[in-house]
Protein backbone atom coordinates (compact mmCIF):
# COMPACT_ATOMS: atom_id res chain seq x y z
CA UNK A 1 -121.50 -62.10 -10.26
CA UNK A 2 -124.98 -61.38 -10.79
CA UNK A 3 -125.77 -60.33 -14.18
CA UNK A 4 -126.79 -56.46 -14.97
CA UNK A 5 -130.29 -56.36 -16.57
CA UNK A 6 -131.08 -54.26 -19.24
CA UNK A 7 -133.24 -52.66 -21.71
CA UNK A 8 -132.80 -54.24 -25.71
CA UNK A 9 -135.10 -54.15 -28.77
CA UNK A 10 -137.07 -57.27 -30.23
CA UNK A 11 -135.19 -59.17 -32.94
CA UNK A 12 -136.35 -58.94 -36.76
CA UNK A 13 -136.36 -61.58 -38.75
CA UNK A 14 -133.81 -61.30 -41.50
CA UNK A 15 -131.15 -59.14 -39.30
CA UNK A 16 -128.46 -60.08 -37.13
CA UNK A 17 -128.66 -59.94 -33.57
CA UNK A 18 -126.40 -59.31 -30.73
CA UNK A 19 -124.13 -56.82 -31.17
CA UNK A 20 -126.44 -54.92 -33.82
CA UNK A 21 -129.43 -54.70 -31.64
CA UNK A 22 -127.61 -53.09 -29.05
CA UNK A 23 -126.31 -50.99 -31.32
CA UNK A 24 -129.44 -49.55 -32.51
CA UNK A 25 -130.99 -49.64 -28.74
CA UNK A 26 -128.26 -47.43 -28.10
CA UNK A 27 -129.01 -44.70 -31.19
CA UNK A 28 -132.42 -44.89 -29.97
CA UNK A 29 -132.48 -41.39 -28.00
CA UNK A 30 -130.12 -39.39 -31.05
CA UNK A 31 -133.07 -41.13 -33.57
CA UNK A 32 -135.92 -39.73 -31.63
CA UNK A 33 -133.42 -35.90 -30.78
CA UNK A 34 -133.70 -36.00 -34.91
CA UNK A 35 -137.22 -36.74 -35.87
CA UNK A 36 -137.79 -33.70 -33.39
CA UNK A 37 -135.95 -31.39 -35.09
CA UNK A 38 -137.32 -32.32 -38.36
CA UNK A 39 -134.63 -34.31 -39.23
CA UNK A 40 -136.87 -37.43 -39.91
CA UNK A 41 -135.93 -38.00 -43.67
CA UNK A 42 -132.05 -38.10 -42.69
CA UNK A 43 -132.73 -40.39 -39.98
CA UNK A 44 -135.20 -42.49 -42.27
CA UNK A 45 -131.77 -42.74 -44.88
CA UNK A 46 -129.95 -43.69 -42.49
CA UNK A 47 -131.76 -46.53 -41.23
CA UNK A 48 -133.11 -48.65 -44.03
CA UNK A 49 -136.40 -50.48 -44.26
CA UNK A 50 -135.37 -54.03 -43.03
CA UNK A 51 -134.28 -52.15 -39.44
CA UNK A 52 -136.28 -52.20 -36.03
CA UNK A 53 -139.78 -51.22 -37.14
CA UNK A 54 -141.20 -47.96 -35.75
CA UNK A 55 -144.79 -46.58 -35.57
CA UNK A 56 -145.78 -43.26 -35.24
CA UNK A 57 -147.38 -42.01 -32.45
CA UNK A 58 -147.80 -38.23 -33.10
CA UNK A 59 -144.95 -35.70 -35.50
CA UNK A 60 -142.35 -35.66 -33.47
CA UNK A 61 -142.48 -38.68 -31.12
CA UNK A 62 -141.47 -42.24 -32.04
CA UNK A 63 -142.19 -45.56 -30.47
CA UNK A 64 -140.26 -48.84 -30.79
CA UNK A 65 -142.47 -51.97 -31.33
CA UNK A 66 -142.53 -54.78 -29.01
CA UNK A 67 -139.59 -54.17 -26.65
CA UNK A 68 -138.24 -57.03 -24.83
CA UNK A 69 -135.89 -58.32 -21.87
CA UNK A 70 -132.67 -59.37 -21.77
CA UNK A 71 -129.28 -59.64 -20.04
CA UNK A 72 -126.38 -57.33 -20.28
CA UNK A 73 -122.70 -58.00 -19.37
CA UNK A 74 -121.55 -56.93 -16.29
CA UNK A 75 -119.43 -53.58 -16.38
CA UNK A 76 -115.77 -54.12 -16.33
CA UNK A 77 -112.62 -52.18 -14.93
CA UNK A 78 -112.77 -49.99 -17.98
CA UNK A 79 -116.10 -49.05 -17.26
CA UNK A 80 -114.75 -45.35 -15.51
CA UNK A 81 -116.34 -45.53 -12.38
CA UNK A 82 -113.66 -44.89 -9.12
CA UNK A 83 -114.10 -46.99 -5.78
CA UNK A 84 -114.05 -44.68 -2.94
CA UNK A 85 -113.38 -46.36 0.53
CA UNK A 86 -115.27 -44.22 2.80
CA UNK A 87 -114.14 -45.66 5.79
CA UNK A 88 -111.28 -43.71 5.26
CA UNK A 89 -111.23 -39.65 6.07
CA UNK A 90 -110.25 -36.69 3.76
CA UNK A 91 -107.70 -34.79 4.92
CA UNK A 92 -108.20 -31.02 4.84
CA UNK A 93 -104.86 -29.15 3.35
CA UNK A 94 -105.90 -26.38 6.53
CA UNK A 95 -107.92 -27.16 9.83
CA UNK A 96 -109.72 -24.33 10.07
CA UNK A 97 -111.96 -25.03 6.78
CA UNK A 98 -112.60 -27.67 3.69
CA UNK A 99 -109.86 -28.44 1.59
CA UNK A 100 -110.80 -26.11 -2.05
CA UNK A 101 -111.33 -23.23 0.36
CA UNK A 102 -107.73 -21.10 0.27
CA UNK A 103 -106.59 -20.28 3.96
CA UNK A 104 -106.90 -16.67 4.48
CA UNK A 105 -103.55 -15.17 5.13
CA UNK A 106 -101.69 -14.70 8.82
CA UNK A 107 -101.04 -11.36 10.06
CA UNK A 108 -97.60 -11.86 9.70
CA UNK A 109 -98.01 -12.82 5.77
CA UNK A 110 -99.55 -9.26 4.89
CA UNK A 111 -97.23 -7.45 2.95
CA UNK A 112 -97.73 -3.41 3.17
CA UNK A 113 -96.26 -0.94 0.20
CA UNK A 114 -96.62 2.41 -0.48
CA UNK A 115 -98.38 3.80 -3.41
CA UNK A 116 -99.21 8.22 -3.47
CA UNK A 117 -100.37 8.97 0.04
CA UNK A 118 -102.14 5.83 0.29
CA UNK A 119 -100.68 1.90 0.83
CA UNK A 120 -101.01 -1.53 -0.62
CA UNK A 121 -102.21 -4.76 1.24
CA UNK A 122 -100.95 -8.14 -0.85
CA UNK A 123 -100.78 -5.78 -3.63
CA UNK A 124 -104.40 -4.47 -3.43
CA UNK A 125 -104.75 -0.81 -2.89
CA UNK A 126 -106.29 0.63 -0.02
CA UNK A 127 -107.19 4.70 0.36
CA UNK A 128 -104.92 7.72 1.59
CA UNK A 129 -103.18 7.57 4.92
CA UNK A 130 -103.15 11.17 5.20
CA UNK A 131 -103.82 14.41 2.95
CA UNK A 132 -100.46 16.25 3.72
CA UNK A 133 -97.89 13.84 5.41
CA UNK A 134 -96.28 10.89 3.29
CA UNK A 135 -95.98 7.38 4.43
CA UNK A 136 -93.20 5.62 5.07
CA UNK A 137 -93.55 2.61 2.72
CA UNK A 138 -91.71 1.35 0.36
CA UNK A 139 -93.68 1.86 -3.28
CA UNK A 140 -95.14 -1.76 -4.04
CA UNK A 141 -93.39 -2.56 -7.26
CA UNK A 142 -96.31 -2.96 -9.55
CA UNK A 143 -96.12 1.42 -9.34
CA UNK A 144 -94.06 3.57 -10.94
CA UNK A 145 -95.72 7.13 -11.27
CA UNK A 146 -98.28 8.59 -9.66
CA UNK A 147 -99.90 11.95 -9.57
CA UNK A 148 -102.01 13.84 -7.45
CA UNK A 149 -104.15 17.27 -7.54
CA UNK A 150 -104.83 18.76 -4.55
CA UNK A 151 -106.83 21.96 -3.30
CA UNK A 152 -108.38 24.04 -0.30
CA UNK A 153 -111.80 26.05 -0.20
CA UNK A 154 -109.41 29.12 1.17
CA UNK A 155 -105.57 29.80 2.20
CA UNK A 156 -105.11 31.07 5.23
CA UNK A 157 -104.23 34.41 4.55
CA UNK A 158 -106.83 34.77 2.14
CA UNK A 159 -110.30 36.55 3.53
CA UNK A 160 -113.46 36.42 1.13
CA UNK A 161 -114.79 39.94 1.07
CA UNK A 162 -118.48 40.38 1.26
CA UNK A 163 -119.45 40.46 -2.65
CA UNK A 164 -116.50 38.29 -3.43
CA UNK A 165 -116.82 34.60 -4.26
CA UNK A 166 -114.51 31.47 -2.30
CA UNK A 167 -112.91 30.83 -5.51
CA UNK A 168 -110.90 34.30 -4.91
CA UNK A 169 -109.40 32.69 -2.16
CA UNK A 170 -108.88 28.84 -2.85
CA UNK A 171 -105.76 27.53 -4.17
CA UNK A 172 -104.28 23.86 -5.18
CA UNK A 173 -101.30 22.22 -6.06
CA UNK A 174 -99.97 19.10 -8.70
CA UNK A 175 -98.07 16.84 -7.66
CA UNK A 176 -96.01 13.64 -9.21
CA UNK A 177 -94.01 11.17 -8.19
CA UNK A 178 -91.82 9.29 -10.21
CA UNK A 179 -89.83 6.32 -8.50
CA UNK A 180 -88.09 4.06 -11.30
CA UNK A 181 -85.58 2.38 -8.67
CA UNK A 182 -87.57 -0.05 -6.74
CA UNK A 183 -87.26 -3.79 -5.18
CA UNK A 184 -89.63 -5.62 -3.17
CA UNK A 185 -88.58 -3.87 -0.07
CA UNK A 186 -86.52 -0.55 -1.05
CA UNK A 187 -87.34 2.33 -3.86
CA UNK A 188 -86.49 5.60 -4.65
CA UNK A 189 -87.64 8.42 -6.50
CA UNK A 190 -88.12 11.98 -7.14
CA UNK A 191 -91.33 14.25 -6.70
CA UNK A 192 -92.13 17.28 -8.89
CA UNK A 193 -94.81 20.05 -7.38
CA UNK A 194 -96.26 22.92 -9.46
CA UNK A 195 -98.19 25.22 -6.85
CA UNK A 196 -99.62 27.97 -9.40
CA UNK A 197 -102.85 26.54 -11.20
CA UNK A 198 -104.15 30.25 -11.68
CA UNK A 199 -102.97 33.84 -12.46
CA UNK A 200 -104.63 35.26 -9.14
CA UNK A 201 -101.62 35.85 -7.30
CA UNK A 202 -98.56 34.27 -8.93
CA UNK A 203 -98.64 33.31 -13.03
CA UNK A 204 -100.37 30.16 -14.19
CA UNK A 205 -96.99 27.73 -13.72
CA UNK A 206 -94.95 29.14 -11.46
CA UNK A 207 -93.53 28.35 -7.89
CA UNK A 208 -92.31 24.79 -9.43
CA UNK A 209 -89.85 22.43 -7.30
CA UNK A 210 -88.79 19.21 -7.04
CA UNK A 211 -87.68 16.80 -3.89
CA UNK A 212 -87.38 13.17 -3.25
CA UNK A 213 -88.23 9.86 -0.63
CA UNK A 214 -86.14 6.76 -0.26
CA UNK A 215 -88.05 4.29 2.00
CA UNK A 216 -87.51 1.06 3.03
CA UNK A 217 -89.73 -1.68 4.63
CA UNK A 218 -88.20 -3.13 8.09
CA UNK A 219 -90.69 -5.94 8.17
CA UNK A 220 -93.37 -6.35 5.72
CA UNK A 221 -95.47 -4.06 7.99
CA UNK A 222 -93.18 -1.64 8.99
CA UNK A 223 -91.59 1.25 6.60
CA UNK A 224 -88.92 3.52 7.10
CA UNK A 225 -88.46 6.79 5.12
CA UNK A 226 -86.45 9.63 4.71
CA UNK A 227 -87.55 12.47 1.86
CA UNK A 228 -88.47 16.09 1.32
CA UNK A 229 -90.37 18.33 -0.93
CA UNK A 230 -90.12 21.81 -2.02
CA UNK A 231 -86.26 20.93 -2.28
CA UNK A 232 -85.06 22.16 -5.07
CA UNK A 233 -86.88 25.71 -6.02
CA UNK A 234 -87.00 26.66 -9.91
CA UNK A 235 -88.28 30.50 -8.17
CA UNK A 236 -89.36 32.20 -5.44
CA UNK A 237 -92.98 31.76 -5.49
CA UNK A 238 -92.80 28.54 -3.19
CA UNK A 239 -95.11 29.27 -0.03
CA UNK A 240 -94.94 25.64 1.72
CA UNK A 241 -91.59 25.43 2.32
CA UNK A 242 -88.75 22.84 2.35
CA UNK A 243 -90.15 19.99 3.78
CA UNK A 244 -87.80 17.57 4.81
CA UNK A 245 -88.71 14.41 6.73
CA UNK A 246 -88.03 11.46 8.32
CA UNK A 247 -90.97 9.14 9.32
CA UNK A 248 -91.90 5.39 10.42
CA UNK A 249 -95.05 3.85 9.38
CA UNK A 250 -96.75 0.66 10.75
CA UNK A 251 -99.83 -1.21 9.63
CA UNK A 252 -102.01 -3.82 12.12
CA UNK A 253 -104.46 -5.89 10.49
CA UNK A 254 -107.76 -5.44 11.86
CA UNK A 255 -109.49 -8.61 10.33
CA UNK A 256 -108.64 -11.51 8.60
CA UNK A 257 -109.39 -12.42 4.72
CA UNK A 258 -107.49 -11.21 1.25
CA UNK A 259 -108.54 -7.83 1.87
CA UNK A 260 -108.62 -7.38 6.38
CA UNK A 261 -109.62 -3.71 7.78
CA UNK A 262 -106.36 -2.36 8.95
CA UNK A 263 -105.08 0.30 11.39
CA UNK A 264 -102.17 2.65 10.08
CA UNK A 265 -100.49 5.19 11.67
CA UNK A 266 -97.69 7.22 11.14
CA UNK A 267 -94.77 9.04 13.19
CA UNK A 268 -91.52 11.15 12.78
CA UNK A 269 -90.32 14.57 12.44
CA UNK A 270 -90.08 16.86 9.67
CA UNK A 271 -88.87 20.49 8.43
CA UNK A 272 -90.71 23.90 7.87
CA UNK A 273 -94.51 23.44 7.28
CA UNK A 274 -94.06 20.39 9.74
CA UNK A 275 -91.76 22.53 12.13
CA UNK A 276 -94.06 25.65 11.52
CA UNK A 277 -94.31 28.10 14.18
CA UNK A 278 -94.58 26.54 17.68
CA UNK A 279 -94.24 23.12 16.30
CA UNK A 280 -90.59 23.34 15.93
CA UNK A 281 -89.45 22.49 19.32
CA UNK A 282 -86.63 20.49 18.20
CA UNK A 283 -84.51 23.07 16.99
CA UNK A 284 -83.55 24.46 13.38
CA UNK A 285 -81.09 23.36 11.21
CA UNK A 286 -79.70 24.61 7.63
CA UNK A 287 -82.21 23.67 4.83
CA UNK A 288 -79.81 24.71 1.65
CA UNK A 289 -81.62 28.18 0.39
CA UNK A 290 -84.03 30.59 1.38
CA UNK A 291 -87.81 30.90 1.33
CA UNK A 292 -88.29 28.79 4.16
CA UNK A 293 -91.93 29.37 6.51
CA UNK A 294 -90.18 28.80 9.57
CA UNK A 295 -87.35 30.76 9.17
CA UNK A 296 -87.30 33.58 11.71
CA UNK A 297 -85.77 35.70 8.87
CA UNK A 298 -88.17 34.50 6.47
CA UNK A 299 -88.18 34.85 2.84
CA UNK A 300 -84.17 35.74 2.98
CA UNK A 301 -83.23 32.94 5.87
CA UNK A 302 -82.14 29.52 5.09
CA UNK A 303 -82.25 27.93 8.54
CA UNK A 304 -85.59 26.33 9.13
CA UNK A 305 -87.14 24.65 11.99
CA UNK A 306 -87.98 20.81 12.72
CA UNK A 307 -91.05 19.19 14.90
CA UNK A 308 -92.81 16.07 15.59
CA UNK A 309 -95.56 14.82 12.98
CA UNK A 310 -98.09 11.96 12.84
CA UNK A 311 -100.84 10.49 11.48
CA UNK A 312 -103.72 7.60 11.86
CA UNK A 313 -106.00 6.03 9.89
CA UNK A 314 -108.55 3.58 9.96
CA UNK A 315 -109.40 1.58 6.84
CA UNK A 316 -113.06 -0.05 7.09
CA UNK A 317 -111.90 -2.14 4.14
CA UNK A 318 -109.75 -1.35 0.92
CA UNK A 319 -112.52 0.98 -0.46
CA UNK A 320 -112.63 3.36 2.35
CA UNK A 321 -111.02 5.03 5.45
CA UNK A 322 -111.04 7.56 7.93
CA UNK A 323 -108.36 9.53 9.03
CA UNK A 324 -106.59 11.91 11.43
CA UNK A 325 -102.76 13.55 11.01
CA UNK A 326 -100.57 16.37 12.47
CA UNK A 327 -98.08 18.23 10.46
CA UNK A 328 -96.97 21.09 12.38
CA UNK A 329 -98.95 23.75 10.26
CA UNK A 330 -102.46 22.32 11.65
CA UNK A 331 -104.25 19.55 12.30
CA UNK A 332 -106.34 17.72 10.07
CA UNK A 333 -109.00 15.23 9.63
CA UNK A 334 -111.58 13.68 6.92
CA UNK A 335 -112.18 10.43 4.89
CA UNK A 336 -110.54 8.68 1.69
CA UNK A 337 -112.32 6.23 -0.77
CA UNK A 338 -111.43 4.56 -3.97
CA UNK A 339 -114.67 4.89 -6.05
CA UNK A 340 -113.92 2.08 -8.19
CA UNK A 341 -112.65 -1.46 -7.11
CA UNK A 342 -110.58 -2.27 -10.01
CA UNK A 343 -108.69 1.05 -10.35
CA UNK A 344 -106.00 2.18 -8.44
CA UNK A 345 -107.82 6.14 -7.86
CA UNK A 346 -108.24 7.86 -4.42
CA UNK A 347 -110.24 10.82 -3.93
CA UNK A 348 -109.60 12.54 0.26
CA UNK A 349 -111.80 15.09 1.59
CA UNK A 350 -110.19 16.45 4.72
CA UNK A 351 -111.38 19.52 7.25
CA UNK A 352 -108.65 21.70 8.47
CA UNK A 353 -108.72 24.26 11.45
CA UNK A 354 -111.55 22.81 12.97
CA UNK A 355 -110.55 23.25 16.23
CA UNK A 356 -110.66 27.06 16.05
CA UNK A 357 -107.39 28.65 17.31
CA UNK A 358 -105.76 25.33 18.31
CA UNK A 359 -102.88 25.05 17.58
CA UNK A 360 -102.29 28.39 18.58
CA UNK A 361 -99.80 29.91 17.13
CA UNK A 362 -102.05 29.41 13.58
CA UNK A 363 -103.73 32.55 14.74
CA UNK A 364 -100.84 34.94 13.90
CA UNK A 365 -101.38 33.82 10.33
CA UNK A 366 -105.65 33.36 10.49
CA UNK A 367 -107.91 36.56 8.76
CA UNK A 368 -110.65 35.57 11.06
CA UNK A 369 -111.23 35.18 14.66
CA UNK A 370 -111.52 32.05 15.97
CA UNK A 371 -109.97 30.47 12.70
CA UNK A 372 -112.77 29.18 10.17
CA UNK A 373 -112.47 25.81 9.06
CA UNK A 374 -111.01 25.07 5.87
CA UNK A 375 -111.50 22.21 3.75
CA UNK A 376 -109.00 20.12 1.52
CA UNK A 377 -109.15 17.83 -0.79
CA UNK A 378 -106.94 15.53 -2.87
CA UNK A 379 -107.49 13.22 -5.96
CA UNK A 380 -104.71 11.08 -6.93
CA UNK A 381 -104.37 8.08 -10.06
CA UNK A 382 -101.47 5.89 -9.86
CA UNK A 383 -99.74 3.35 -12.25
């Protein structure tokens, strides 16, 4: 083999040679690091008087005298270096891209849950479906409790008189869920709702209930759920009735990547507020107690009436999303964000009687005429 040439330093008489001038070729560049830092006098200790002999050229630069030529031995196996054969190709782990880039995820690998009124995607959560109307997910395991404050500029019932201000007529609502039994694909839990934030009307606290939702996913984009809320009444000052329900949600991915826009919409029927007035074409059944809105005896009936619900959404990506829903007491529609990308809060700002008198049997109920729109909002923090 040809021998490797290399750079070595001239022998001094009196010193052994070989092995030792390498040696000292090879401290070269930590000797020179030294005298810059002012090291000099360690270095100088180090090295006695008989070694290489140096000159100086300026304070912190070094020279070697009289350098000189000389073979090297050739490197061996256990030199480090790896022979690559490039006639042969790399195989890429996916086709579509270079091996160290992760293959974004099929359609059919997304995996949808549940969390508030909003959803999961791979376990990264995306904004409310809908303001009113639950989904029918399955809550993604990584959940357990979740609560939510929501509120409207005015009830419907309520007019603002001339020198009065909105606040005499808006209202709002908390609302937690708690849902210990869960798997990857089935939980269940219950939902507590306190309606009476204020002493305008009712006292600060009242009009409490509680109610439930089982759901289970059918595939891992489709969710199946049956629930209610209002159920169980601690008084009479519930005014949103016993809302029973039994829905199907399914997501479509949009886009590809981690985090893919997606298309959501819900469908079912429901009780009370979602069988309100003309929406209840599908009959009335018992709902176990009184004080339900649909009741054609209301506050002293207990039957109540059931109608078709839905709702769609559009998520641009998982920080925001626009959305449209029908539950029987009117139709709404507005937007849903998550201000912050590593926390699991969604603020919703929806309109509500937009359309005037439409649906029209919301008119019986309306102070004003055409309806005024009324606006809704909802904040919710789960974990």
């Amino acid at each position: 083999m040809t021998p490797v040439v290399g750079l070595t330093q001239e022998r001094v008489p009196g010193r052994p040679s070989g092995l030792w001038r390498l040696l000292q070729a090879a401290l070269l560049p930590l000797v020179c690091a030294a005298d810059t830092l002012g090291l000099g006098a360690a270095v100088q200790a180090a090295n006695p008087p008989a070694s290489p002999q140096w000159s100086a050229v300026r304070p912190s630069t070094v020279a070697l005298t009289s350098p000189v030529w000389s073979s090297a031995p050739p490197l061996g196996s256990e030199s480090g270096w790896q022979v690559i054969d490039t006639s042969r190709g790399v195989t890429s782990t996916w086709q579509a891209g270079p091996a160290d880039v992760p293959r974004p995820p099929r359609s059919s690998e997304l995996q949808v849950r549940g969390v508030a009124r909003g959803y999961t995607v791979n376990g990264n959560p995306y904004p409310d479906i809908s303001l009113v109307l639950p989904n029918a997910y399955a809550l993604d395991q990584q959940f357990t409790f979740s609560g939510q404050l929501s509120g409207t500029s005015r009830t419907r019932t309520c007019k603002v008189g001339n020198n009065d201000s909105w606040t005499q007529c808006a209202d709002g609502e908390l609302f937690f869920e708690l849902t210990p039994l869960k798997s990857k694909n089935a939980s269940l839990g219950i939902n507590w709702t306190m309606q009476s934030l204020s002493n305008r009307n009712t006292n600060f606290g009242s009009a409490q209930s509680m109610g439930f939702k089982g759901a289970l996913n059918l595939t891992p984009t489709t969710g199946l759920a049956f629930g209610g809320e209002q159920i169980i009444q601690f008084d009479n000052q519930t005014d949103l009735g016993r809302n029973y329900y039994l829905l199907v949600s399914q997501a479509v991915p949009l886009g590809g990547g981690e985090k893919p826009a997606m298309l959501v919409a819900t469908a079912g029927v429901g009780s009370d507020l979602f069988g309100y007035g003309g929406n209840g074409v599908l009959g009335s059944t018992n709902c176990i107690g009184g004080n339900n809105i649909s009741s054609k005896n209301y506050p002293k009936g207990t039957d109540c009436y059931w109608g078709p619900v839905g709702s769609v959404s559009v998520a641009l990506n998982d920080r925001i999303s626009l959305g449209a829903e029908w539950f029987g007491y009117g139709i709404g529609a507005g937007i849903s964000v998550r201000p912050f990308s590593d926390l699991p809060l969604t603020a919703s700002f929806y309109a509500m009687d937009f359309l005037g008198n439409t649906p029209s049997y919301i008119q019986d109920t309306c102070t004003t005429d055409p309806s005024e729109t009324r606006y809704y909002g909802r904040l919710s923090y789960s974990f």
